[in-house]
Each structure stands twice: as C-alpha cells, then as structure tokens.
PDB file of N, CA and C in Angstrom:
ATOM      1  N   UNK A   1       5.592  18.277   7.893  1.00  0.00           N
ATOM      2  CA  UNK A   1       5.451  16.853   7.631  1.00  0.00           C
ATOM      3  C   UNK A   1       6.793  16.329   7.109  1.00  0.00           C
ATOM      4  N   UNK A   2       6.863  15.015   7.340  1.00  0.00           N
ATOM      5  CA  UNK A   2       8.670  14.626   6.679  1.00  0.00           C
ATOM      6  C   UNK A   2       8.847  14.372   5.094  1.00  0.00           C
ATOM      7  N   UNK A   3       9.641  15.009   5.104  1.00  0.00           N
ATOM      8  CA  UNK A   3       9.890  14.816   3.749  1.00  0.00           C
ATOM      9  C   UNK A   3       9.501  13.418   3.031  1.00  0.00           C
ATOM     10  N   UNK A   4      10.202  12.395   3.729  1.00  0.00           N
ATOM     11  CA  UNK A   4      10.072  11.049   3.016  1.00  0.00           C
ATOM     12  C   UNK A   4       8.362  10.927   2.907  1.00  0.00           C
ATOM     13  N   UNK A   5       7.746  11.167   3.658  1.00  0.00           N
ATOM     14  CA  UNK A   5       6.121  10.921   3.923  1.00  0.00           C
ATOM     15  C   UNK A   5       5.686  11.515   2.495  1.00  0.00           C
ATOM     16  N   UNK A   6       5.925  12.656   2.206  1.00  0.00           N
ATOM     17  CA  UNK A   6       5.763  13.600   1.236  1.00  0.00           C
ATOM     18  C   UNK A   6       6.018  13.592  -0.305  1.00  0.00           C
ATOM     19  N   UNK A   7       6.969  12.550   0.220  1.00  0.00           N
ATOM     20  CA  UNK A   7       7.398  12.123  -1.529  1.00  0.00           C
ATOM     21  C   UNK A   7       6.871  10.552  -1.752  1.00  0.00           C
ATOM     22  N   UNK A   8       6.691   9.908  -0.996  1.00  0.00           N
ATOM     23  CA  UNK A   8       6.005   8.684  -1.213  1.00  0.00           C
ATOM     24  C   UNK A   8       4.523   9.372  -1.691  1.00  0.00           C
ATOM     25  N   UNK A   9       3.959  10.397  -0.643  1.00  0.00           N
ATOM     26  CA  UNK A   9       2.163  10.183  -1.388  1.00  0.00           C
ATOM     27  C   UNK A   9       2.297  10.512  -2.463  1.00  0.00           C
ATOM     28  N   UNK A  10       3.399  11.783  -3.081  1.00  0.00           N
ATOM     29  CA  UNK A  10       3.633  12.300  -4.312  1.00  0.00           C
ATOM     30  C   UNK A  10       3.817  10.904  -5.360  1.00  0.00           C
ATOM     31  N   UNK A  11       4.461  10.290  -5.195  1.00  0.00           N
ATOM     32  CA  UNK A  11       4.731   8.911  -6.071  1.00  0.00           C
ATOM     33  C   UNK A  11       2.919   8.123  -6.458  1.00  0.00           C
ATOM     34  N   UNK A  12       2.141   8.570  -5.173  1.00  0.00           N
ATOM     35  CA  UNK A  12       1.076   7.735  -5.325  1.00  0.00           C
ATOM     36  C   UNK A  12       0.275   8.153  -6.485  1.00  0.00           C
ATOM     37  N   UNK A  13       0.462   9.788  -6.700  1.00  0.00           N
ATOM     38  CA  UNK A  13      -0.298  10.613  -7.551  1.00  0.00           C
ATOM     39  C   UNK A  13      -0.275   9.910  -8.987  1.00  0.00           C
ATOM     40  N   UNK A  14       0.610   9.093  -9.593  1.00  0.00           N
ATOM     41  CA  UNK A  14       0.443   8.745 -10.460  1.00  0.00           C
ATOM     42  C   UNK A  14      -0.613   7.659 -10.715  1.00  0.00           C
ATOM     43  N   UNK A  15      -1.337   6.796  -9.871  1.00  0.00           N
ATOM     44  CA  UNK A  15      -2.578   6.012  -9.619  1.00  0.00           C
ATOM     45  C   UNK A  15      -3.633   6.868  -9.441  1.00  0.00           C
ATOM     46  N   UNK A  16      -3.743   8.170  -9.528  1.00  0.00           N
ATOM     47  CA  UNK A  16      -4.533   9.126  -8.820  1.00  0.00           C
ATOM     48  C   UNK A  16      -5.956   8.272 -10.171  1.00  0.00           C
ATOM     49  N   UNK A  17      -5.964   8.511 -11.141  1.00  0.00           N
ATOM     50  CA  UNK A  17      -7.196   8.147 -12.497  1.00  0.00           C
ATOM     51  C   UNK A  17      -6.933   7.034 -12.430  1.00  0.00           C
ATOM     52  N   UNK A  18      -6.470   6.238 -11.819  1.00  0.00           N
ATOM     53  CA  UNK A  18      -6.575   4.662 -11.969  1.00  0.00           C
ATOM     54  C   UNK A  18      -7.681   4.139 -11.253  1.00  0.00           C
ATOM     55  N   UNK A  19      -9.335   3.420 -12.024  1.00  0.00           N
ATOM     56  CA  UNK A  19      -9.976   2.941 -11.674  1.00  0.00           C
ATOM     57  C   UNK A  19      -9.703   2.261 -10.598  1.00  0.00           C
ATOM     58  N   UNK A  20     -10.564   1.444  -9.535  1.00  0.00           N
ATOM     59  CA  UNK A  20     -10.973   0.712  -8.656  1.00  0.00           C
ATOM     60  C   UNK A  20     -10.391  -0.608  -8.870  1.00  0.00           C
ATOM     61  N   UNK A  21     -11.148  -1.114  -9.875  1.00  0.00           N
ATOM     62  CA  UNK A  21     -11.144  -2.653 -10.050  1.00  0.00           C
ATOM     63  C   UNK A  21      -9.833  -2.347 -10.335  1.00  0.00           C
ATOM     64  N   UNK A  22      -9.384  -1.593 -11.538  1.00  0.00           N
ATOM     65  CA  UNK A  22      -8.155  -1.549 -12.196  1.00  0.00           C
ATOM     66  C   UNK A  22      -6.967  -1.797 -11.669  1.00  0.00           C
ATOM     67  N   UNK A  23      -7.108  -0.965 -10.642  1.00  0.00           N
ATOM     68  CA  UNK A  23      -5.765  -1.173  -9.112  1.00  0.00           C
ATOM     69  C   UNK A  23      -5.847  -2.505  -8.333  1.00  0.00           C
ATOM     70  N   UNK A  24      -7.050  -2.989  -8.052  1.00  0.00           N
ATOM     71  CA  UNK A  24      -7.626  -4.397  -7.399  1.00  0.00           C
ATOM     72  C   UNK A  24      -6.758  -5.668  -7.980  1.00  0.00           C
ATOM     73  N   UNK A  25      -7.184  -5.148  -9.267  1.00  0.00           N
ATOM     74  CA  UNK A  25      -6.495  -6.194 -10.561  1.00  0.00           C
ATOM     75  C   UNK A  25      -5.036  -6.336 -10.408  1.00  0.00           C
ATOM     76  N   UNK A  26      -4.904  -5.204 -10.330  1.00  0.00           N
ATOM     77  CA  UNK A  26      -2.607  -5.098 -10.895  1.00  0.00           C
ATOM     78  C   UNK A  26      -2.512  -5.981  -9.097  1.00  0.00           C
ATOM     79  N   UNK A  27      -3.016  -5.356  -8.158  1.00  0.00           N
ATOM     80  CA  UNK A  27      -2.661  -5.806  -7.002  1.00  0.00           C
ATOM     81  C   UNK A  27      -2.316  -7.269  -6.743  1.00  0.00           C
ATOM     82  N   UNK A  28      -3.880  -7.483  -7.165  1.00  0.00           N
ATOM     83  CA  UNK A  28      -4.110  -8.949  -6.856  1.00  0.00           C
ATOM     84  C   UNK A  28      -3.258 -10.016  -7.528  1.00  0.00           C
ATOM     85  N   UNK A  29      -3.052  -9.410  -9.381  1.00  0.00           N
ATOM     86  CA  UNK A  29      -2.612 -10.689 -10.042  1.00  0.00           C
ATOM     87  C   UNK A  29      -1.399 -10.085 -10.124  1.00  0.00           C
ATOM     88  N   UNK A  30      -0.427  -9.170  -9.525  1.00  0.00           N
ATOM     89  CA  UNK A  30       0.790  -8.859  -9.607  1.00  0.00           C
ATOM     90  C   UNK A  30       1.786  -9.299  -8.090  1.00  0.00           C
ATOM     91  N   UNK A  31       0.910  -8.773  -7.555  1.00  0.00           N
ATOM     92  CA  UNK A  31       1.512  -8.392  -6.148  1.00  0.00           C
ATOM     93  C   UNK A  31       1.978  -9.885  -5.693  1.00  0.00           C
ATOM     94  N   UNK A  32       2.863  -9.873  -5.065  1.00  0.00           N
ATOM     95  CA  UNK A  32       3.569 -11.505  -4.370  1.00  0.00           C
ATOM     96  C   UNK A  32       2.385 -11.945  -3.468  1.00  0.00           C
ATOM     97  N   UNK A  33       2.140 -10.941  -2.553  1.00  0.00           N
ATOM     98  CA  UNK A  33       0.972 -11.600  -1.335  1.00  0.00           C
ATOM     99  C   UNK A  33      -0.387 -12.462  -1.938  1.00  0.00           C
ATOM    100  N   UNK A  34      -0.398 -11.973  -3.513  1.00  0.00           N
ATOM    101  CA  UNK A  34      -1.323 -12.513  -4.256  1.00  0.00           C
ATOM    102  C   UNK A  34      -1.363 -13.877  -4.879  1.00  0.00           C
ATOM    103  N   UNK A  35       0.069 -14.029  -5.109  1.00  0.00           N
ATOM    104  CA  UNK A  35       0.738 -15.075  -5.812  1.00  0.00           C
ATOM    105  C   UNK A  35       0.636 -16.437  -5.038  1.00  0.00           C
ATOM    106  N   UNK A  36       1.502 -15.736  -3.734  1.00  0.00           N
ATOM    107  CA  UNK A  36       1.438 -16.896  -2.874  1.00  0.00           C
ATOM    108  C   UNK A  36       0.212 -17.286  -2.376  1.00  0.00           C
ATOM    109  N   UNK A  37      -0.519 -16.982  -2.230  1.00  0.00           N
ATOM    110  CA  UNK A  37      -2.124 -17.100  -1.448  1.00  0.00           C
ATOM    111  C   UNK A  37      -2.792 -18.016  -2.533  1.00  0.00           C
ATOM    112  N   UNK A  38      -2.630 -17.615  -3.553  1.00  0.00           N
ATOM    113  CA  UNK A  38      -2.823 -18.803  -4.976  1.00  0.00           C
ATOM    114  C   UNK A  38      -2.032 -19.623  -5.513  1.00  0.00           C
ATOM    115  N   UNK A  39      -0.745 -19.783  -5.289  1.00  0.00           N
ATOM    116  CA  UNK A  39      -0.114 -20.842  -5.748  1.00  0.00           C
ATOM    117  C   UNK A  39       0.447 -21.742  -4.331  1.00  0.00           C
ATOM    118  N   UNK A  40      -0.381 -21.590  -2.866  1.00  0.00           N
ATOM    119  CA  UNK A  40      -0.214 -22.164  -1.934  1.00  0.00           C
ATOM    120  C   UNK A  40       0.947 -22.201  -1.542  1.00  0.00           C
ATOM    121  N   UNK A  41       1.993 -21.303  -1.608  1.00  0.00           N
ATOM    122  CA  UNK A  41       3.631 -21.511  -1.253  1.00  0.00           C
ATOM    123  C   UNK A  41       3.858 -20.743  -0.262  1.00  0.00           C
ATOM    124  N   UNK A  42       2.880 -20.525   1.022  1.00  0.00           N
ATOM    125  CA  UNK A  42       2.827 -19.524   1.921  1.00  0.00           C
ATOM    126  C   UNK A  42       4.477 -19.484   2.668  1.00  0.00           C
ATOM    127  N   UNK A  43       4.321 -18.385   3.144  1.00  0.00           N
ATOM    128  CA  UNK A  43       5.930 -18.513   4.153  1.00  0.00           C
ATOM    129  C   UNK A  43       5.498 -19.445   5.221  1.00  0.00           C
ATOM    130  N   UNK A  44       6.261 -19.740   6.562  1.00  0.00           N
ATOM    131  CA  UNK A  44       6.472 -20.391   7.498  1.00  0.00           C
ATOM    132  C   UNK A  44       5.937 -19.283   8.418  1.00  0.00           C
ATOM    133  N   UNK A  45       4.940 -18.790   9.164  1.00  0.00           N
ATOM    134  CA  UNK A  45       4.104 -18.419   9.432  1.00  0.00           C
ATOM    135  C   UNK A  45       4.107 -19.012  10.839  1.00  0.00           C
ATOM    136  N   UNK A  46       4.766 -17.620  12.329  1.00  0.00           N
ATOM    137  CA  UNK A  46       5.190 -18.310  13.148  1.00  0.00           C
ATOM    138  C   UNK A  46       3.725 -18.419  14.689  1.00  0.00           C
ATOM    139  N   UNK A  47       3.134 -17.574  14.170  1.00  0.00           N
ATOM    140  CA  UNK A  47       2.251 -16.632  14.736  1.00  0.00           C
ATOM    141  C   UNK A  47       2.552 -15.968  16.117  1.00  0.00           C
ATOM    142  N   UNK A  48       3.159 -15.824  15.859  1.00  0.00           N
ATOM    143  CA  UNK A  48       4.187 -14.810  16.772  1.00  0.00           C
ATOM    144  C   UNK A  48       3.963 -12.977  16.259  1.00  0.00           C
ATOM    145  N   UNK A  49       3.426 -11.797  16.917  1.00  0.00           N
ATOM    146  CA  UNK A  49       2.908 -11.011  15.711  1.00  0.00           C
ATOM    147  C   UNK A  49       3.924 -10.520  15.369  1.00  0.00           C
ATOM    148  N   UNK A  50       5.213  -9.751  16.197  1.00  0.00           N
ATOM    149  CA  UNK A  50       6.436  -9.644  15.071  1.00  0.00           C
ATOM    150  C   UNK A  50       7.561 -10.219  14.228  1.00  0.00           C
ATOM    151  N   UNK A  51       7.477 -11.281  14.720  1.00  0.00           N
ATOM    152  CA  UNK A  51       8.214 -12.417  13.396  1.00  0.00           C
ATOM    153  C   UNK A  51       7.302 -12.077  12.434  1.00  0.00           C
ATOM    154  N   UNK A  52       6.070 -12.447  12.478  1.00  0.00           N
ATOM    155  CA  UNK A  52       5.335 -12.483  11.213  1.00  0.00           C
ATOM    156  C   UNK A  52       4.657 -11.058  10.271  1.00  0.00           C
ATOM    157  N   UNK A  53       5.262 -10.011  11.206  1.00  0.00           N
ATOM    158  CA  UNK A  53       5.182  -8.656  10.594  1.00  0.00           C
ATOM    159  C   UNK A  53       6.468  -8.776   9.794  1.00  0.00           C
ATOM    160  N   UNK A  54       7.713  -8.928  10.239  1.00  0.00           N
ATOM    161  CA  UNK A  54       8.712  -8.924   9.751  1.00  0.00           C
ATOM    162  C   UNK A  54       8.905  -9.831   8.262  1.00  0.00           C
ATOM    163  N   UNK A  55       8.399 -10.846   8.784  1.00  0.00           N
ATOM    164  CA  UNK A  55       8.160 -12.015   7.329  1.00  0.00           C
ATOM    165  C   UNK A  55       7.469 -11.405   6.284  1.00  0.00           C
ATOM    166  N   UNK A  56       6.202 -10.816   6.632  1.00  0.00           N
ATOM    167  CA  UNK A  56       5.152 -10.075   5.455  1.00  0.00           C
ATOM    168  C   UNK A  56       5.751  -9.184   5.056  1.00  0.00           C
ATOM    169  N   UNK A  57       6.500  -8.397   5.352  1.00  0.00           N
ATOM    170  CA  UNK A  57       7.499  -7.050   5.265  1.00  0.00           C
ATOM    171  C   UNK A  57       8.653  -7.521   4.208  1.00  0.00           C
ATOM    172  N   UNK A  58       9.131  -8.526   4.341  1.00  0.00           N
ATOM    173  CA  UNK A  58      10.197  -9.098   3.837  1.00  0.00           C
ATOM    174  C   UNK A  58       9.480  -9.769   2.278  1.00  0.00           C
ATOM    175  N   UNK A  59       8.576 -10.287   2.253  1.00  0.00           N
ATOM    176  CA  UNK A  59       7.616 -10.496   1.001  1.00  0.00           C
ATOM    177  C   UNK A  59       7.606  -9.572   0.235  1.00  0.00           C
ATOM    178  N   UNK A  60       6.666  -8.305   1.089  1.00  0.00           N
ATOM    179  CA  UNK A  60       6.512  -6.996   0.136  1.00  0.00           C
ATOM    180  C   UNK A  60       7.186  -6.526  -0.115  1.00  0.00           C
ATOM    181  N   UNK A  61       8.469  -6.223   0.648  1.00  0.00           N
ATOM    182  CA  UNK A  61       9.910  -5.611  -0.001  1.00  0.00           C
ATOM    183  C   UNK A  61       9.915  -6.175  -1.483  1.00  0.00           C
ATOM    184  N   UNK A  62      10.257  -7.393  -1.999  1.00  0.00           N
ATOM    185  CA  UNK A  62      10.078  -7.890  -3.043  1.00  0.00           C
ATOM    186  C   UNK A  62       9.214  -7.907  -4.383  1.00  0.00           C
ATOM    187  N   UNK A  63       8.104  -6.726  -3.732  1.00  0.00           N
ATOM    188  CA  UNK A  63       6.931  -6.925  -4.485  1.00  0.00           C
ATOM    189  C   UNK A  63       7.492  -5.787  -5.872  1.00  0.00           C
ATOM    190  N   UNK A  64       6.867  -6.362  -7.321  1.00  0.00           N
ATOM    191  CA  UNK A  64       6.978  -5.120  -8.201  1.00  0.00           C
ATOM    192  C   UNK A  64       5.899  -4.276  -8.017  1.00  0.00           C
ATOM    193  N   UNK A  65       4.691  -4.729  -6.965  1.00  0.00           N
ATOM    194  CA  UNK A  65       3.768  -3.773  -7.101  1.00  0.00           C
ATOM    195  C   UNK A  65       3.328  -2.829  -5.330  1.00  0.00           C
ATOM    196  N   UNK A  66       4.588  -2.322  -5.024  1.00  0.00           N
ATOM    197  CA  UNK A  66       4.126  -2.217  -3.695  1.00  0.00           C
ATOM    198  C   UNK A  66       3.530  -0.412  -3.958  1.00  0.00           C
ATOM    199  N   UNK A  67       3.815   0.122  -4.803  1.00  0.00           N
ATOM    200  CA  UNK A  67       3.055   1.971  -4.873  1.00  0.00           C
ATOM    201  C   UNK A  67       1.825   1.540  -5.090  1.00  0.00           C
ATOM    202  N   UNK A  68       1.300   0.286  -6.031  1.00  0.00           N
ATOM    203  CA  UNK A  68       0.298   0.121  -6.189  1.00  0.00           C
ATOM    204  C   UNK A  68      -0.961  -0.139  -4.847  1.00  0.00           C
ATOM    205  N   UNK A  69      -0.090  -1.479  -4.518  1.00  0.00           N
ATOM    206  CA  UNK A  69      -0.501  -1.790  -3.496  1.00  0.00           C
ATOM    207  C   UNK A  69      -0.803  -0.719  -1.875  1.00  0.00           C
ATOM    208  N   UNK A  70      -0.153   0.267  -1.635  1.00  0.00           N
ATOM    209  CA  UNK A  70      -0.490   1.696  -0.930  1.00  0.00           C
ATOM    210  C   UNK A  70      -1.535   1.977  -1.445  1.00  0.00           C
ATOM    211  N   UNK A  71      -1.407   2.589  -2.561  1.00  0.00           N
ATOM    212  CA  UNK A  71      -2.667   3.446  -3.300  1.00  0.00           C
ATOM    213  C   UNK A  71      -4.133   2.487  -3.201  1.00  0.00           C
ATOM    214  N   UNK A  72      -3.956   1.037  -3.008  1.00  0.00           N
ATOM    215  CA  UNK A  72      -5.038   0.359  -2.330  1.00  0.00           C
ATOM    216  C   UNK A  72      -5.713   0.270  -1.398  1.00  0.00           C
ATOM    217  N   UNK A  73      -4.645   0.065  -0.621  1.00  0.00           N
ATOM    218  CA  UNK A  73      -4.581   0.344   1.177  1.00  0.00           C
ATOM    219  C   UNK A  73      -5.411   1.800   1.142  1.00  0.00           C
ATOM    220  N   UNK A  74      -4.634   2.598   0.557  1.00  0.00           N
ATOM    221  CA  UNK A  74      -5.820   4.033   0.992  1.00  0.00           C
ATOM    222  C   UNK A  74      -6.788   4.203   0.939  1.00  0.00           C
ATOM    223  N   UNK A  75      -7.120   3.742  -0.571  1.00  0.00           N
ATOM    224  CA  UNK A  75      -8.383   3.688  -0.998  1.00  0.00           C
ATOM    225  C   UNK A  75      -9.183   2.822   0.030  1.00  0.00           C
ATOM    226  N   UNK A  76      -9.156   1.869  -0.066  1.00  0.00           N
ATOM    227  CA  UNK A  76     -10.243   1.236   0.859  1.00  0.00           C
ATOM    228  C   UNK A  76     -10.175   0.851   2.388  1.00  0.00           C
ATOM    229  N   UNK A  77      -9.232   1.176   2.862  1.00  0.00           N
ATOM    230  CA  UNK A  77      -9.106   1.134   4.520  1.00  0.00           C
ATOM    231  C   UNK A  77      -8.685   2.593   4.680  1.00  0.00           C
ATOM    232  N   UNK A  78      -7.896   3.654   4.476  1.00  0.00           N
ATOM    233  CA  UNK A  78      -7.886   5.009   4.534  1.00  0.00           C
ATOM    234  C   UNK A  78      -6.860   4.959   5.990  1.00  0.00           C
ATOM    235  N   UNK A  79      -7.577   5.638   6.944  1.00  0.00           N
ATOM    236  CA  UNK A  79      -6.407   6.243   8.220  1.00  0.00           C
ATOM    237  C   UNK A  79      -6.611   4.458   9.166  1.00  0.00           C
ATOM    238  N   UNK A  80      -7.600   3.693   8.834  1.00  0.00           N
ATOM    239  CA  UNK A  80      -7.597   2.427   9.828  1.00  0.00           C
ATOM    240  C   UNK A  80      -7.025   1.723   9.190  1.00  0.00           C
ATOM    241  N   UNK A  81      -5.692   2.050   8.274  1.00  0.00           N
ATOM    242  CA  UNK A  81      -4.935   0.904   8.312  1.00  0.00           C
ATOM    243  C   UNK A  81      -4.302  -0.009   8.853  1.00  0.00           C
ATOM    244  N   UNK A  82      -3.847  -1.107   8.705  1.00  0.00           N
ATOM    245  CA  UNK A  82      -3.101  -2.162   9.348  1.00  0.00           C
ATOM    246  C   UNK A  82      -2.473  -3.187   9.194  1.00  0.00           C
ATOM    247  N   UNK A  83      -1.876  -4.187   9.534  1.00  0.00           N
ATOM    248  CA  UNK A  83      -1.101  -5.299   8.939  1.00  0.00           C
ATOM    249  C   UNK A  83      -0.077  -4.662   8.187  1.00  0.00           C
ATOM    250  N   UNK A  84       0.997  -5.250   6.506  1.00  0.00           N
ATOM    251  CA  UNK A  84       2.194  -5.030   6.163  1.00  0.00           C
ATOM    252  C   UNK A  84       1.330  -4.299   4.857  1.00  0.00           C
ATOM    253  N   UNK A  85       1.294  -3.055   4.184  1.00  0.00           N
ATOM    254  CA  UNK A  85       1.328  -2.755   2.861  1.00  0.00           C
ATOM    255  C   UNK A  85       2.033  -2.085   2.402  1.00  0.00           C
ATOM    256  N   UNK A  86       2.954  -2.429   1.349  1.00  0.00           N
ATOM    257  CA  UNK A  86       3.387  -1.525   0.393  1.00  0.00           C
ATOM    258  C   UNK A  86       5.358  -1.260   0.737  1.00  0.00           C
ATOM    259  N   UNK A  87       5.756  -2.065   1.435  1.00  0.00           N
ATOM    260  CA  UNK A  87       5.821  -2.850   3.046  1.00  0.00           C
ATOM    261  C   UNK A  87       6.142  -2.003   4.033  1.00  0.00           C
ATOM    262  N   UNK A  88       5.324  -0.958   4.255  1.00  0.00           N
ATOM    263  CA  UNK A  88       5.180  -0.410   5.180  1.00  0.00           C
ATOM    264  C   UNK A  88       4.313  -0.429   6.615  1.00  0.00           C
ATOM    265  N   UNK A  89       5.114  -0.492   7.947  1.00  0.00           N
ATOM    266  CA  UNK A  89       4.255  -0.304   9.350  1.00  0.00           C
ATOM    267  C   UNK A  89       3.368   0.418   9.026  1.00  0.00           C
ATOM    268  N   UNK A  90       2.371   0.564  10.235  1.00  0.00           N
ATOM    269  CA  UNK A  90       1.442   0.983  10.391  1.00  0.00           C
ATOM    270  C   UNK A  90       1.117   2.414  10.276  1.00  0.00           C
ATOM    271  N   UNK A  91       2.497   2.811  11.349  1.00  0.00           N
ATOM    272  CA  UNK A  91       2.696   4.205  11.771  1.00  0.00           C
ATOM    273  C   UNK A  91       3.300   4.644  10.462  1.00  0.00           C
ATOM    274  N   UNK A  92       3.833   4.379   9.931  1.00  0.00           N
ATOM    275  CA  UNK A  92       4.798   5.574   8.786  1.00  0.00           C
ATOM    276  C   UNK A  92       3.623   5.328   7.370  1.00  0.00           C
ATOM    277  N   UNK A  93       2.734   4.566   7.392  1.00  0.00           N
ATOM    278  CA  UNK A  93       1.156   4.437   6.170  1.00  0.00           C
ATOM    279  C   UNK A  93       0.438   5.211   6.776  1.00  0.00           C
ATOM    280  N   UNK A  94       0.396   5.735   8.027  1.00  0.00           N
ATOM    281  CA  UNK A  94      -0.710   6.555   8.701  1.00  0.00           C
ATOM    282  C   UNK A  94      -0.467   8.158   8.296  1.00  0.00           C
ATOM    283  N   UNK A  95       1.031   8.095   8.292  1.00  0.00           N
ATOM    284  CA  UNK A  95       1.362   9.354   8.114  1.00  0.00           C
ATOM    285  C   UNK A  95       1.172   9.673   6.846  1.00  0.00           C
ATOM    286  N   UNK A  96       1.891   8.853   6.365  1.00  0.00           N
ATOM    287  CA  UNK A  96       1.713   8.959   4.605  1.00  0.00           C
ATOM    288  C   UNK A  96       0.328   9.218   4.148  1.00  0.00           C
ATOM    289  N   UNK A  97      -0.821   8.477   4.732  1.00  0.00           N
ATOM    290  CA  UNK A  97      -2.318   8.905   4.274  1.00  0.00           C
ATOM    291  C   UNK A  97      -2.147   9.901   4.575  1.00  0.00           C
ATOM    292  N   UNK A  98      -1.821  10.566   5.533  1.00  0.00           N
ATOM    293  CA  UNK A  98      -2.442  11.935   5.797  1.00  0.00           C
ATOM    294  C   UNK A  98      -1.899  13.042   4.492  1.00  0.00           C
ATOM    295  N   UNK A  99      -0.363  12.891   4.381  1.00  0.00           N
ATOM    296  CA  UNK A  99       0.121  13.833   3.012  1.00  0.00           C
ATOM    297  C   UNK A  99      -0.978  13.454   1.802  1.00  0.00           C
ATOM    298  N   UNK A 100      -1.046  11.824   1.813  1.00  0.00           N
ATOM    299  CA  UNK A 100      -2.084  11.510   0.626  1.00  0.00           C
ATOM    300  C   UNK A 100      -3.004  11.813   0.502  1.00  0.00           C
ATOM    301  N   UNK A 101      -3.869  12.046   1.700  1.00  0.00           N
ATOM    302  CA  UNK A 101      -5.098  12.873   1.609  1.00  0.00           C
ATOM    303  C   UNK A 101      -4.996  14.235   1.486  1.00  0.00           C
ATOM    304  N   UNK A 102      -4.236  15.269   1.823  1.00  0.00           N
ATOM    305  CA  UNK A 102      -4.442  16.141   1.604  1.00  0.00           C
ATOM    306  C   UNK A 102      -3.923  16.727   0.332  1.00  0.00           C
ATOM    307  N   UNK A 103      -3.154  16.031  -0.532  1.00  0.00           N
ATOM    308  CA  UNK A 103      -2.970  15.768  -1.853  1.00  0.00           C
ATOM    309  C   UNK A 103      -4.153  15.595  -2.452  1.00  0.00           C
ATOM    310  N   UNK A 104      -5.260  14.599  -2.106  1.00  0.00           N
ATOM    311  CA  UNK A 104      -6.308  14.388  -3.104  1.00  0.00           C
ATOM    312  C   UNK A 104      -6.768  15.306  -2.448  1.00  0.00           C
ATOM    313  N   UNK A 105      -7.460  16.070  -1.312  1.00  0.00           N
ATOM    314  CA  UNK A 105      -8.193  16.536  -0.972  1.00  0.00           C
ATOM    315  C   UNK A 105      -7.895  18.135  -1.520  1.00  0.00           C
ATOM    316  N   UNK A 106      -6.816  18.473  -1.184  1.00  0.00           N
ATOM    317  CA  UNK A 106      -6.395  19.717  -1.659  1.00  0.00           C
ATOM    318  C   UNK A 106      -6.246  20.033  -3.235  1.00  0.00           C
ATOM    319  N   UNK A 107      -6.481  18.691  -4.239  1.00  0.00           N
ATOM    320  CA  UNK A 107      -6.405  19.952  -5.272  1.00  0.00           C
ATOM    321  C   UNK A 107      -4.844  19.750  -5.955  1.00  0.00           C
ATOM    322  N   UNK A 108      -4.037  18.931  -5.330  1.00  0.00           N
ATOM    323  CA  UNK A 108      -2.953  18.807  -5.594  1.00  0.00           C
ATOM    324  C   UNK A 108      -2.520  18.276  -6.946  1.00  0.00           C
ATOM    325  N   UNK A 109      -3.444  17.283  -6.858  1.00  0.00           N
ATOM    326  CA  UNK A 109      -3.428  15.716  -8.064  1.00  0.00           C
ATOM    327  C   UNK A 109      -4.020  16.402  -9.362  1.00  0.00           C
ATOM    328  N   UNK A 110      -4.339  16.406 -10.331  1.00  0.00           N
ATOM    329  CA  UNK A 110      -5.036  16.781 -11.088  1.00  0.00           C
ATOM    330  C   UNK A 110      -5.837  15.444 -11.679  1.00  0.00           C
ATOM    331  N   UNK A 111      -7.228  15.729 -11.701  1.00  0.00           N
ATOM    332  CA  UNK A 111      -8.311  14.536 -11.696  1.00  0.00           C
ATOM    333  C   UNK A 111      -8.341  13.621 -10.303  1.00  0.00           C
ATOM    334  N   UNK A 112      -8.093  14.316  -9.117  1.00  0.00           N
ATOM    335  CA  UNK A 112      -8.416  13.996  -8.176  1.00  0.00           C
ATOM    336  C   UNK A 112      -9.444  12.848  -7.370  1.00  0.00           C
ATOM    337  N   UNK A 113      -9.047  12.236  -6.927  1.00  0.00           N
ATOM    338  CA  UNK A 113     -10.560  11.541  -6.543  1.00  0.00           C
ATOM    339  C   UNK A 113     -11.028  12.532  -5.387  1.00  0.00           C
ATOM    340  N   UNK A 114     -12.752  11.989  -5.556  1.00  0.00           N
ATOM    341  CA  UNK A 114     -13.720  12.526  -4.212  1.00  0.00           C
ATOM    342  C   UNK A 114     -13.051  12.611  -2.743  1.00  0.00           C
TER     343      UNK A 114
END
C-alpha cells in the first residue's frame, strides 16, 4: 500500500475514541464547507463537475478541520465515498479507507471502533 495512504489513516487514529456527534460537531461548526453553507457566502458555483471539484478542493485545502472531516467521511459513507473531503478525490479517500479500515479492523488503534 503507499506510503502516503498509510500515514494519512495513521493521522486518523487520533479521532479513533472520538464520539459520533462529537466529530459531527467539530465538522460542522469548524469546517469552512460549514461556515459557508451558514453564513450564505457560497463560492461561484459553475456546475461544470470539474471546475466545481476543483473549487470545493480549493475550500477544503483551507479547512482547519480537514483530518477531522476524513474521519467523518469514513465513518458514515465508508468505501462509497464521494464528492471533495478532507480535500481529497475520490480515488486517493478510497484507498486511504482501505489502510483505515484495516487499522480499525486489525487491532491497530487502541479502543478501536466496531
């Protein structure tokens, strides 16, 4: 597996005991995608799908909460991820679940989730 894949899920391990809501929370009232969606200051939104991958990408780059925001993405969408998180494509979050899962799954994490 690639290294980089490997050290990102490792980074995730530190959310590993971080409640549900708890992560929901930091996401929502931290994260930029959150901000803007509530303070109505959306980008220019071309609907074009890679301009506007690139735009969301360019948001989350910015974000202070983008490990968080992954460790979300996993949790509740898992290998059917999609759209910009954490600001990562599709393909390189797919991979990354997989190190991430077998991190939680294996025993890796200590206090593991299910």
């Amino acid at each position: 597996m690639n290294e980089h894949y490997e050290r990102v899920a490792a980074e995730l391990d530190e959310f590993a005991e971080l409640a549900d809501e708890e992560l929901a929370h930091t996401v929502r009232n931290t994260g930029l995608c959150g901000w803007l969606s509530t303070s109505g200051e959306y980008p220019e939104w071309t609907g074009e799908f890679r301009a506007d991958r690139e735009l969301a990408a360019r948001v989350c780059a910015a974000c202070p909460v983008q490990r968080e925001c992954l460790e979300w993405e996993f949790r509740t969408r898992g290998h059917a991820t999609s759209g910009v998180w954490g600001p990562l494509p599709e393909d390189a979050r797919r991979a990354i679940y997989k190190c991430w899962e077998e991190r939680r799954d294996g025993g890796t994490v200590a206090g593991e989730r299910p």
